[in-house]
C-alpha atoms as a PDB file:
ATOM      1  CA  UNK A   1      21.288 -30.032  31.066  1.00  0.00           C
ATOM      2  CA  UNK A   2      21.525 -26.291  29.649  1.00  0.00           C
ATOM      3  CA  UNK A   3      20.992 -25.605  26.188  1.00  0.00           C
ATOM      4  CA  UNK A   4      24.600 -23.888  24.222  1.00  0.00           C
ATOM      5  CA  UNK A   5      24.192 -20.677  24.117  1.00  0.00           C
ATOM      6  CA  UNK A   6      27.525 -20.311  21.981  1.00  0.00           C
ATOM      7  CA  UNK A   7      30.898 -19.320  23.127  1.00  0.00           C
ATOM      8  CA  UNK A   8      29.907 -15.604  24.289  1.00  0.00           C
ATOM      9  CA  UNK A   9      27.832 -17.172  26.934  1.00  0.00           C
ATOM     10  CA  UNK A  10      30.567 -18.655  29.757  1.00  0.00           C
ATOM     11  CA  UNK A  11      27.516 -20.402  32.044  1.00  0.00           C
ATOM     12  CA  UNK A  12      24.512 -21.758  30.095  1.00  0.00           C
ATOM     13  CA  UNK A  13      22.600 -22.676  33.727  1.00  0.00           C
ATOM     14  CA  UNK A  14      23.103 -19.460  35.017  1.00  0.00           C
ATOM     15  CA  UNK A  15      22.257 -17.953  32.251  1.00  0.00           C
ATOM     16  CA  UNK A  16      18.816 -19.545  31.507  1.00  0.00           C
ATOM     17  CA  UNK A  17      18.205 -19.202  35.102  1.00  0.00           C
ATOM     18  CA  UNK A  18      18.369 -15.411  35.087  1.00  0.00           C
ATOM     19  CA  UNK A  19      16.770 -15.479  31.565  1.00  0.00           C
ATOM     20  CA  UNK A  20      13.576 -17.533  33.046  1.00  0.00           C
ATOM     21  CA  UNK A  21      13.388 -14.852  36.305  1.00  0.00           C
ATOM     22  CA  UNK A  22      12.817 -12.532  33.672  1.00  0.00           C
ATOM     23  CA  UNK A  23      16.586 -10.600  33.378  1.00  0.00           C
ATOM     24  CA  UNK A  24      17.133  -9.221  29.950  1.00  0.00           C
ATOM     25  CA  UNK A  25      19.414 -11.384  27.669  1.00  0.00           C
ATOM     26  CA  UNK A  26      22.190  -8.773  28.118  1.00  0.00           C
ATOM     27  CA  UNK A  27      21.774  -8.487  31.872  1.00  0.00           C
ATOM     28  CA  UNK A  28      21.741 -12.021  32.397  1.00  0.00           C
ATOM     29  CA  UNK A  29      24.820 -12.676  29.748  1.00  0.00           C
ATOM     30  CA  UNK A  30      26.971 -10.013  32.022  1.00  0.00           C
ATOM     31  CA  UNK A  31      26.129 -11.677  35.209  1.00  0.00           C
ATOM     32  CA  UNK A  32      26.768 -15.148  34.105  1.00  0.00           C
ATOM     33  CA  UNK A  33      30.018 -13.960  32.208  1.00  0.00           C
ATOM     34  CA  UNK A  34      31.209 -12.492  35.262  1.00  0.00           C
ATOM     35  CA  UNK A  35      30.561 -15.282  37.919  1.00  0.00           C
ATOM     36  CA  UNK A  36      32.060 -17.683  35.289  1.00  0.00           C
ATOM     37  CA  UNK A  37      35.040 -15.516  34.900  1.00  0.00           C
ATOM     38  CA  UNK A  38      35.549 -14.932  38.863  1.00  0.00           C
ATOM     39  CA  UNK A  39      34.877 -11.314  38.935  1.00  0.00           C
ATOM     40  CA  UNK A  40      31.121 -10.834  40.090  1.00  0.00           C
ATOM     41  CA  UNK A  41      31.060  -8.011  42.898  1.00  0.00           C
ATOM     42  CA  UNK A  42      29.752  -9.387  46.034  1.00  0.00           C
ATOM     43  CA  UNK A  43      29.213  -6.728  47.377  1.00  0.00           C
ATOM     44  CA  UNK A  44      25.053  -6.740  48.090  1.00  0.00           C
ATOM     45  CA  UNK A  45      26.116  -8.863  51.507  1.00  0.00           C
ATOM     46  CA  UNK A  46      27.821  -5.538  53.303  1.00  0.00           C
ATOM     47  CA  UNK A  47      25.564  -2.292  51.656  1.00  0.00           C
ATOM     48  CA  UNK A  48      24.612  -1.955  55.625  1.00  0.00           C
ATOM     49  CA  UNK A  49      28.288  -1.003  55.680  1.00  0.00           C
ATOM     50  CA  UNK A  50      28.584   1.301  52.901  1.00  0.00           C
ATOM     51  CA  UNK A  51      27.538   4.951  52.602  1.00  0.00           C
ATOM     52  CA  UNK A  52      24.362   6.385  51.283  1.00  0.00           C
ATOM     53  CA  UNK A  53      26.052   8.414  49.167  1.00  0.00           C
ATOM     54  CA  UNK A  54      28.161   5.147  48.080  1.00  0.00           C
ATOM     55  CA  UNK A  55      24.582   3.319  47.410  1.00  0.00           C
ATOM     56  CA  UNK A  56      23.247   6.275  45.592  1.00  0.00           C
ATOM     57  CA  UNK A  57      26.159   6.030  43.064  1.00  0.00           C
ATOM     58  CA  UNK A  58      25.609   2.632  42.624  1.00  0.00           C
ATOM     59  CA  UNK A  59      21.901   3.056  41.987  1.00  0.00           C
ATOM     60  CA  UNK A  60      22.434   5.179  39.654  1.00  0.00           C
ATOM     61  CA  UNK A  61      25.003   2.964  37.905  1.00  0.00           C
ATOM     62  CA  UNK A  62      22.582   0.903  37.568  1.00  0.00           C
ATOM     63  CA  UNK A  63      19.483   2.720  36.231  1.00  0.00           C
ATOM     64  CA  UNK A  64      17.111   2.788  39.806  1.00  0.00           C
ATOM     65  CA  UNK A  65      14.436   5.358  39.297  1.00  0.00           C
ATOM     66  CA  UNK A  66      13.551   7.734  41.962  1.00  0.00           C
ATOM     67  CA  UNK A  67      16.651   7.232  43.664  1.00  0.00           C
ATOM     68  CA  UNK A  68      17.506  10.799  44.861  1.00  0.00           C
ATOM     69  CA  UNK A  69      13.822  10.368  47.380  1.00  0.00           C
ATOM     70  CA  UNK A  70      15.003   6.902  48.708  1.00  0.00           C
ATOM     71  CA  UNK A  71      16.525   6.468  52.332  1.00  0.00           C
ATOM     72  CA  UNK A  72      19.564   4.426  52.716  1.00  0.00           C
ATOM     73  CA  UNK A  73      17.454   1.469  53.827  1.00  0.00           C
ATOM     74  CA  UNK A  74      15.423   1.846  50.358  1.00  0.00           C
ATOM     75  CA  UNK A  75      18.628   2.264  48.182  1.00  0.00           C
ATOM     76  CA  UNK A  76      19.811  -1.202  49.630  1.00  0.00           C
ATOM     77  CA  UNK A  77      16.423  -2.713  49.155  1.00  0.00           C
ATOM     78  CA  UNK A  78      15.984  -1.111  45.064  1.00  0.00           C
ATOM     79  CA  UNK A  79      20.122  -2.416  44.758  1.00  0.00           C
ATOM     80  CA  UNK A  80      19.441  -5.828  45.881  1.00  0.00           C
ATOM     81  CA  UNK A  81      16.348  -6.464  43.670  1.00  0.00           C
ATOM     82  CA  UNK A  82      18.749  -5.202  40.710  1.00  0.00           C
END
């Protein structure tokens, strides 16, 4: 059974299970938050589909260095690992 992590924290599991792969307590709070809430993007099962320029604004949302040298099949690699 997860520990209580307090109200802020919507799923405990998911939560220590991100926290244990090594996801920063904020990162991990946001994801768990979201997918306990209903709105977590699924979007990492079409990025074939999307643009490069599409992936490079997402990469960049999210903080991947070295982005502006990566090919489109490197962006969706560096965004899934994120």
């Amino acid at each position: 059974m997860a520990k209580n992590h307090g109200s802020q924290i919507k799923d405990d599991k998911l939560y220590e299970d991100l926290r244990r792969d090594g996801a920063s307590k904020e990162k991990a709070a946001r994801i768990a938050n979201a997918r306990a809430n209903g709105s977590l993007d699924h979007r990492s099962t079409r990025l074939e589909d999307r643009s490069k320029a599409s992936l490079y604004d997402e990469a960049k949302s999210i903080g991947i260095d070295g982005r502006s040298k990566m090919s489109k099949a490197q962006l969706i690699e560096a965004i899934r690992k994120n």
